[in-house]
Protein backbone atom coordinates (compact mmCIF):
# COMPACT_ATOMS: atom_id res chain seq x y z
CA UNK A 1 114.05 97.03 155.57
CA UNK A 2 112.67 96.17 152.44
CA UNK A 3 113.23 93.54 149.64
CA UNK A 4 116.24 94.62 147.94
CA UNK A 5 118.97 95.02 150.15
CA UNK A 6 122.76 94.24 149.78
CA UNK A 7 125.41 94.66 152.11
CA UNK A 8 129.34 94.76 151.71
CA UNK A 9 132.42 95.74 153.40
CA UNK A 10 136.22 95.74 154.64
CA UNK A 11 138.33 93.79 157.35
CA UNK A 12 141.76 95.04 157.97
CA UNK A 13 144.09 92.09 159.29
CA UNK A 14 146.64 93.03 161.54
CA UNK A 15 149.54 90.10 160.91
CA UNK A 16 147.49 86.84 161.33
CA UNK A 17 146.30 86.26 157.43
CA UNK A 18 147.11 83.01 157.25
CA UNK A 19 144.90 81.44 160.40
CA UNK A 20 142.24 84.31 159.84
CA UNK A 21 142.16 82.91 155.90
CA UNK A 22 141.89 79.80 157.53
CA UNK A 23 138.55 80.47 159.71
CA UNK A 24 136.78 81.89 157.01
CA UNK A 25 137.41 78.59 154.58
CA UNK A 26 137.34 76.15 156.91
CA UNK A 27 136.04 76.56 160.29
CA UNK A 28 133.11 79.25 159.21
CA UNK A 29 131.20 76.78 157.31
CA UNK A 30 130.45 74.36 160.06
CA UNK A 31 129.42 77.74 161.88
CA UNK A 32 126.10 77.72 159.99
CA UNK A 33 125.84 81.45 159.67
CA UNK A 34 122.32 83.04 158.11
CA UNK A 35 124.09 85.98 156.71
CA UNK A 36 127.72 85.15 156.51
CA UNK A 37 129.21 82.55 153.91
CA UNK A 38 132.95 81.56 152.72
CA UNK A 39 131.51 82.45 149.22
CA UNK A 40 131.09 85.81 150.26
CA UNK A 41 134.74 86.72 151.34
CA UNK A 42 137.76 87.61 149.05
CA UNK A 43 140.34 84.72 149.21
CA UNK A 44 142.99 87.44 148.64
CA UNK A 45 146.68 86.42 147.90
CA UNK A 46 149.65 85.25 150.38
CA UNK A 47 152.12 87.64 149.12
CA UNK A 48 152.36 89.87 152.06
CA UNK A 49 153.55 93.12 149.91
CA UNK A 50 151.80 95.25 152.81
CA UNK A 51 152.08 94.59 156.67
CA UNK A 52 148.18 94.60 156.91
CA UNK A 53 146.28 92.69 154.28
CA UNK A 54 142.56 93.31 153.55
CA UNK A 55 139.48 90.57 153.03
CA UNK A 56 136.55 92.37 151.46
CA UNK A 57 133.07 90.80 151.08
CA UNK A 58 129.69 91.25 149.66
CA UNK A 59 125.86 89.70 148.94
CA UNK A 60 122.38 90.80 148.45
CA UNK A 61 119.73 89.50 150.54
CA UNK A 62 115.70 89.74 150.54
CA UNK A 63 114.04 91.79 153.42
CA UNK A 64 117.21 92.44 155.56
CA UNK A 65 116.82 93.71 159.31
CA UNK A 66 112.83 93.34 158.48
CA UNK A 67 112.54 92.95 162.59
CA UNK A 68 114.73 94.39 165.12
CA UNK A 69 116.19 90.18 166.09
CA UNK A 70 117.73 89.64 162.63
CA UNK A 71 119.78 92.83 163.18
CA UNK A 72 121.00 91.92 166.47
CA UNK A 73 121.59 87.89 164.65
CA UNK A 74 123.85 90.10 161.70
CA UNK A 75 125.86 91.47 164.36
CA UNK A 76 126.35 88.80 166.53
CA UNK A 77 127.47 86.74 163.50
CA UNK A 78 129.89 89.37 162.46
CA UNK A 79 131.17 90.06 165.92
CA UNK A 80 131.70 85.95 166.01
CA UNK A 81 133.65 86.37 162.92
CA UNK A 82 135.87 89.11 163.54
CA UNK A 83 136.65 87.16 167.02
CA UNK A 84 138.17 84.39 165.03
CA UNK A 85 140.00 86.92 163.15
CA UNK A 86 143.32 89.13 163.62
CA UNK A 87 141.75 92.16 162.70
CA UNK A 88 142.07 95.74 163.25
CA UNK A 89 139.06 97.54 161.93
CA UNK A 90 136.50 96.84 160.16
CA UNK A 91 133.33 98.27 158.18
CA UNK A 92 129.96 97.11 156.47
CA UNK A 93 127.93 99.04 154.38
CA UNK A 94 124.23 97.98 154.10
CA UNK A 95 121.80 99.40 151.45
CA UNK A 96 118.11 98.98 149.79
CA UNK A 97 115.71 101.26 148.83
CA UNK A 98 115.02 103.15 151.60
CA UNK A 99 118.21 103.15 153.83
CA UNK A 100 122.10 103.18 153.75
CA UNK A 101 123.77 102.65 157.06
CA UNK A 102 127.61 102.21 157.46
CA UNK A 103 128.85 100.50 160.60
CA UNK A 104 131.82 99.81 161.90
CA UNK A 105 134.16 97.95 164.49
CA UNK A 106 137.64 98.63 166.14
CA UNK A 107 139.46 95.71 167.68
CA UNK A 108 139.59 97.26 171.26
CA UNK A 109 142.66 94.67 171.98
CA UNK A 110 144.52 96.16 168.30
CA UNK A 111 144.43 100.22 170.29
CA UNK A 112 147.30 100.92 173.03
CA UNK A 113 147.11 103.17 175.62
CA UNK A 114 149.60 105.65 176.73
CA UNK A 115 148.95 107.80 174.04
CA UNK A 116 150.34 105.83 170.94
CA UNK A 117 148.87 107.13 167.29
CA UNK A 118 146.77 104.33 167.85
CA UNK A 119 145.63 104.47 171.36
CA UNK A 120 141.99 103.78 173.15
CA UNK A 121 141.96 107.69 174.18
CA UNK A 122 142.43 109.20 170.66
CA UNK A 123 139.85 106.65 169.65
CA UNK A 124 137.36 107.83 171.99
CA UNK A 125 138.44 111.46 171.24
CA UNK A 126 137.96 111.35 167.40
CA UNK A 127 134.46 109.79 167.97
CA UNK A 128 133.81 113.02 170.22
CA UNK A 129 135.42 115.40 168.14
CA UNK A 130 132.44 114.18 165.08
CA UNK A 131 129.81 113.23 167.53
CA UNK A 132 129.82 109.49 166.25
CA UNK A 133 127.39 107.20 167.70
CA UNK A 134 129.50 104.44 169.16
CA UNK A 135 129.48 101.32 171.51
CA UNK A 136 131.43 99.70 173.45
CA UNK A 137 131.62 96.19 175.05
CA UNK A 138 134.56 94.24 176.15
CA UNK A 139 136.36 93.47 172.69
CA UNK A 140 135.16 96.35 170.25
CA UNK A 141 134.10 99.49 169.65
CA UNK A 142 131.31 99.53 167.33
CA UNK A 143 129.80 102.67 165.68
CA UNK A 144 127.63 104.49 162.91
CA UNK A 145 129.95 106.27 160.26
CA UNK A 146 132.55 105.98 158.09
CA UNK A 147 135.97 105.28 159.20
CA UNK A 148 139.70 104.92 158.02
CA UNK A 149 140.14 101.24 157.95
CA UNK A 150 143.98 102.30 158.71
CA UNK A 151 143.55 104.14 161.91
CA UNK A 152 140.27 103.44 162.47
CA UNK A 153 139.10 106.92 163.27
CA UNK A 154 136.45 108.44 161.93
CA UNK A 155 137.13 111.41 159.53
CA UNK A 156 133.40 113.47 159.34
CA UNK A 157 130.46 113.06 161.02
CA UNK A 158 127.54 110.51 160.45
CA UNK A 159 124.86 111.61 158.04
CA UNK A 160 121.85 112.42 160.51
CA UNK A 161 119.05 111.41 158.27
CA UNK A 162 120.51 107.95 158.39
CA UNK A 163 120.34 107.97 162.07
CA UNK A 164 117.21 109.41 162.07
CA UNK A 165 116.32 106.78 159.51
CA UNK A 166 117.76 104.23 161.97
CA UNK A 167 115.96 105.67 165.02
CA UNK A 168 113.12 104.91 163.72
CA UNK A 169 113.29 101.83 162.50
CA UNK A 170 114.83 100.38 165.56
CA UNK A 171 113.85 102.79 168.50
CA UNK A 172 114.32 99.60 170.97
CA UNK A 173 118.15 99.25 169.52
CA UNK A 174 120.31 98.19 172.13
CA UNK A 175 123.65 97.29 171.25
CA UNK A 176 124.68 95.54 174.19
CA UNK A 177 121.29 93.00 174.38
């Protein structure tokens, strides 16, 4: 990418806020992240009006994914995170001058089987149903598009320049390296 980029997003936590609130202010520092800070994150309030309580964050940073390595090094520090965290779903939006990709991740441990509203099948089948890029390792699914931080499910498909755009800027992109 180029110069000025930025990148924010959304983290839907399941029941856990305290401990996840926890990790992020006390345990992430010592991490040592490149792209992920405390400072970053919302502290949110403790009054648990909702079941599910959201932590937003945001930053700008110079020359983001400029080689293929610091985009796999973003995602491995956000997969670290969200392991230390009792989410759901979550979704990052990264921008600049010449791109805007949105990617996401479902807690594969948060989806039932057996056909609940939230199950691993109707997952898979939304994804399908808007031919979403997705993939899938042993804790998440994680994807190109826009989704319901409820459900998790993606509601339209992907805008096709952008994975053009992406294509091309990382033809080597292997999630699972």
């Amino acid at each position: 990418m180029y110069e000025y980029n930025y990148f924010y997003g959304s983290i839907i936590i399941d029941r856990d806020f305290k401990n996840s609130q926890n990790f992020i202010s006390e345990i992430m520092p010592d991490k040592n992240y490149f792209y992920f800070h405390p400072s970053i994150f919302s502290s949110n309030t403790q009054e648990y009006s909702y079941e599910n309580m959201m932590i937003s964050f945001a930053r700008t940073v110079k020359y983001l994914f400029y080689e293929i390595d610091e985009l796999y090094q973003f995602i491995k520090e956000f997969e670290d995170i969200l392991k230390n965290l009792d989410f759901e779903n979550a979704q990052i939006k990264i921008g600049g001058i010449y791109c805007d990709y949105t990617l996401f991740w479902n807690n594969k441990k948060k989806l039932f089987t057996n056909g609940s509203t939230h199950s691993i099948e109707t997952t898979k089948e939304c994804f399908k149903e808007y031919n979403v890029r997705f993939f899938e390792n042993n804790d998440f699914y994680f994807g190109f598009g826009e989704i319901n931080l409820s459900t998790g499910w993606v509601n339209e498909e992907y805008n096709k320049e952008n994975l053009e755009s992406f294509d091309i800027q990382f033809p080597d992109f292997n999630y699972n390296k």
